[in-house]
Protein backbone atom coordinates (compact mmCIF):
# COMPACT_ATOMS: atom_id res chain seq x y z
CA UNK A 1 -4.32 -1.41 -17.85
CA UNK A 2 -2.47 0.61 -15.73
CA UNK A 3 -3.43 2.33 -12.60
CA UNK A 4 -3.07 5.68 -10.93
CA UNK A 5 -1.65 5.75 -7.42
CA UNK A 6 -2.80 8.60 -5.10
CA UNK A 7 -1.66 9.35 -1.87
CA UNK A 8 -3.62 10.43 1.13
CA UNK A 9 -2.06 12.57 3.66
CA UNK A 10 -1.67 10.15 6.08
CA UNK A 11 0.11 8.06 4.07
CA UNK A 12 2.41 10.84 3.34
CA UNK A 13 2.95 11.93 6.68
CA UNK A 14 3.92 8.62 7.68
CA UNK A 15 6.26 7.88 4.43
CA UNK A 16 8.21 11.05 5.40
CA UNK A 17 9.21 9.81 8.84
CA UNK A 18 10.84 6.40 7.43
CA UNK A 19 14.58 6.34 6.20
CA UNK A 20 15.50 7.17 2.91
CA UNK A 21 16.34 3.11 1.90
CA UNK A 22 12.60 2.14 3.15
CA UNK A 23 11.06 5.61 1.55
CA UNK A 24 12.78 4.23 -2.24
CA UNK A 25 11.38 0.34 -1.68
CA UNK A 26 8.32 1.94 -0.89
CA UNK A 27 8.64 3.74 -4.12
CA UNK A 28 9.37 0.48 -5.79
CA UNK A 29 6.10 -1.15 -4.26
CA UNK A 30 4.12 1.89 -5.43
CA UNK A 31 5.66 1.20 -9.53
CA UNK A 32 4.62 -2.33 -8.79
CA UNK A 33 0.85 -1.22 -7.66
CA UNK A 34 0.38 0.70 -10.67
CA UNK A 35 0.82 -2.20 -13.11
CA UNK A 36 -1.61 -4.40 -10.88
CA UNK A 37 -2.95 -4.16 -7.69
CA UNK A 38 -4.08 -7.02 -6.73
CA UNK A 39 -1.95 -9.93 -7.78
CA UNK A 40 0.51 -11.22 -5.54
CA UNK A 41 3.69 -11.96 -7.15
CA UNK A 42 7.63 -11.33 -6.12
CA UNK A 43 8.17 -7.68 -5.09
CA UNK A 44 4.15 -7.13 -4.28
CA UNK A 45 3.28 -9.26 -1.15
CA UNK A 46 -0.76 -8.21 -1.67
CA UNK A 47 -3.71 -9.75 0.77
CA UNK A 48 -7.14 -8.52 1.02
CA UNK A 49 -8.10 -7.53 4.29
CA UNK A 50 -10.94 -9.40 4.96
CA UNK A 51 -14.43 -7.58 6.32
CA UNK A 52 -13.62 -4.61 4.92
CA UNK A 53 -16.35 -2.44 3.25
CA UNK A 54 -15.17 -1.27 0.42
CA UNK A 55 -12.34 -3.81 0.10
CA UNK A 56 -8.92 -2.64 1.51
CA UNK A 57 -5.89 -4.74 0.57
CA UNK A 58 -2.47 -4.63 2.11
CA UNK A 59 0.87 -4.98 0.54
CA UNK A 60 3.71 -5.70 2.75
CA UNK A 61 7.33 -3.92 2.60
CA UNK A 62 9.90 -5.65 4.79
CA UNK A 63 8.43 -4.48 8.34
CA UNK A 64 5.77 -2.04 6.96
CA UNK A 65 2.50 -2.35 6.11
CA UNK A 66 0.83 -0.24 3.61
CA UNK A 67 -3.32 -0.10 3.24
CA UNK A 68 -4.85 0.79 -0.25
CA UNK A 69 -8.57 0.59 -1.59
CA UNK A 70 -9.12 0.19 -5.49
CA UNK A 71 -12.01 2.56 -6.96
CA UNK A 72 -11.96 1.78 -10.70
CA UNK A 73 -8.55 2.47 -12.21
CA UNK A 74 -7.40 4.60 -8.92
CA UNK A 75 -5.19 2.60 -6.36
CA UNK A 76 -5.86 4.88 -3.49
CA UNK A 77 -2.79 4.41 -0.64
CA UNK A 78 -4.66 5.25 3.09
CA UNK A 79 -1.49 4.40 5.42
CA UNK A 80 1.63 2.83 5.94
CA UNK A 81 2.46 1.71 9.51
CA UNK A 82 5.23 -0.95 10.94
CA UNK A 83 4.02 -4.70 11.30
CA UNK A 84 2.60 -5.46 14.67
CA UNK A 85 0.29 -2.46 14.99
CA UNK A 86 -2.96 -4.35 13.74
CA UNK A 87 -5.19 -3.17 11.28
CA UNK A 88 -7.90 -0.39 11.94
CA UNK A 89 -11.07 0.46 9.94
């Protein structure tokens, strides 16, 4: 099954301020998310993050952080934000 990525506009926001080379891993991360997101394996560094409500998971890129929720066959990216900053509900 594959999934459909959608991106909030945070997350877009904050994608257009990176550099071009971390704006195409990014892009690489997203292909990766559509074929499953939430298996960790090489290129898709994936965690839940625990008391969440619904369940958020985070999938790390080098420095960044990026925060996605799954609702059915929707992969639903929230933010993207450099390691360090903590999580926020």
């Amino acid at each position: 099954m594959m999934y459909n990525v959608l991106i909030s506009h945070t997350f877009q926001k904050q994608y257009n301020k990176l550099a071009k080379d971390m704006q195409k891993r990014i892009r690489k991360s997203l292909k990766e998310l559509e074929k499953d997101p939430l298996v960790p394996r090489s290129g898709a560094d994936i965690k839940p993050i625990e008391d969440t409500h619904p369940q958020k998971h985070r999938i790390r890129v080098g420095e960044y952080r990026m925060i996605y929720r799954i609702e059915g066959n929707e992969v639903k990216m929230m933010e993207i934000f450099i390691r360090g900053r903590g999580y926020r509900d």
